[in-house]
Protein backbone atom coordinates (compact mmCIF):
# COMPACT_ATOMS: atom_id res chain seq x y z
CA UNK A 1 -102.81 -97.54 -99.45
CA UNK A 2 -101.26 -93.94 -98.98
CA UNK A 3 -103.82 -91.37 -97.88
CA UNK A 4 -104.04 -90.18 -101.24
CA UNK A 5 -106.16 -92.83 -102.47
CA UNK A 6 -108.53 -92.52 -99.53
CA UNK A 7 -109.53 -88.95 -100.80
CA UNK A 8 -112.62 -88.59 -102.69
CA UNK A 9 -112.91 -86.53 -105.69
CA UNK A 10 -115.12 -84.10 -103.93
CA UNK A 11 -112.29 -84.07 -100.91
CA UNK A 12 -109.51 -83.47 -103.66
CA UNK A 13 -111.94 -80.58 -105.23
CA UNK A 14 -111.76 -79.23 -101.69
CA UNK A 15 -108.14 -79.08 -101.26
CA UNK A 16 -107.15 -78.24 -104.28
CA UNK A 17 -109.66 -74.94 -103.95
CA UNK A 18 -107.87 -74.06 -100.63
CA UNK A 19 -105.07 -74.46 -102.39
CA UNK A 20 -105.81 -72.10 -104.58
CA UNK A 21 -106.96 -69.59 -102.02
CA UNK A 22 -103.47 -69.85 -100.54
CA UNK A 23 -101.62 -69.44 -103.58
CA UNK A 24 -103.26 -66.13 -104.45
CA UNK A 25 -102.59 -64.84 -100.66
CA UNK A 26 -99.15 -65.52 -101.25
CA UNK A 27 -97.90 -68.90 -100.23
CA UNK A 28 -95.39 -70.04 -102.09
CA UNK A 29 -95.53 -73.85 -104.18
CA UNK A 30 -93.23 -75.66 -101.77
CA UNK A 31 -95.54 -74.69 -98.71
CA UNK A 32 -98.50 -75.83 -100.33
CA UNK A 33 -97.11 -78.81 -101.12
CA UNK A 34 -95.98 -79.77 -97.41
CA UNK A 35 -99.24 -78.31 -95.85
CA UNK A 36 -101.71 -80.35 -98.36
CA UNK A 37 -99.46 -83.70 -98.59
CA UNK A 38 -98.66 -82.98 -102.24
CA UNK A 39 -95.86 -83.48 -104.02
CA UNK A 40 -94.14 -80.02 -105.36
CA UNK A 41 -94.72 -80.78 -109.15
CA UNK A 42 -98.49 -81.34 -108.10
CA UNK A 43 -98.48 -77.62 -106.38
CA UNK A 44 -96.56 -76.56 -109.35
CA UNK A 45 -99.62 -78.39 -111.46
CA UNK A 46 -102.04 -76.26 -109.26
CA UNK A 47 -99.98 -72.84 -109.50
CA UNK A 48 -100.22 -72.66 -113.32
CA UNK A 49 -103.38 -73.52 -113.59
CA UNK A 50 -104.87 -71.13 -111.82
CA UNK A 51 -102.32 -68.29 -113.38
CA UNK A 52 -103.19 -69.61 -116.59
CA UNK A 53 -107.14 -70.44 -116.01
CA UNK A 54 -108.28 -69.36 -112.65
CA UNK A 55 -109.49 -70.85 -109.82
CA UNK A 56 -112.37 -72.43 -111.69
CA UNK A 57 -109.29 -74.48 -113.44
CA UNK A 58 -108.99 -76.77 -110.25
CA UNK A 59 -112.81 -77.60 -109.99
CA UNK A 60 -113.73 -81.27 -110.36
CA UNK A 61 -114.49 -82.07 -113.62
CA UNK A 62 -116.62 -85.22 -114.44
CA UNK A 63 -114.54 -88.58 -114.84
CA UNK A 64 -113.78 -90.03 -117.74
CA UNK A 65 -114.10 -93.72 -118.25
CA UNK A 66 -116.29 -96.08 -119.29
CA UNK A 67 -119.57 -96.00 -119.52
């Protein structure tokens, strides 16, 4: 199991908010990517988002699923 899979949502909520702080201070995709353990097209994921949404874009939303 990569360490992905180990994360929990709230630990992925996390991460993907620091992300975000680092985006808007300048980073660029390809640093996010190797400093979280993300692939590039997931930082690219996370860099529109929050240029097209905001930060509140990359909050955990509740899971979908069944019942």
């Amino acid at each position: 199991m990569d360490r992905e899979s180990k994360l929990t949502r709230t630990e992925m909520e996390r991460r993907r908010l620091l992300a975000a702080r680092d985006l808007l201070g300048g980073a660029r995709q390809a640093e996010l990517a190797r400093k979280y353990g993300v692939s590039r097209t997931t930082a690219h994921r996370w860099c529109r988002a929050v240029e097209e949404s905001g930060v509140q874009s990359l909050h955990r939303t509740r899971a979908t699923g069944r019942p």
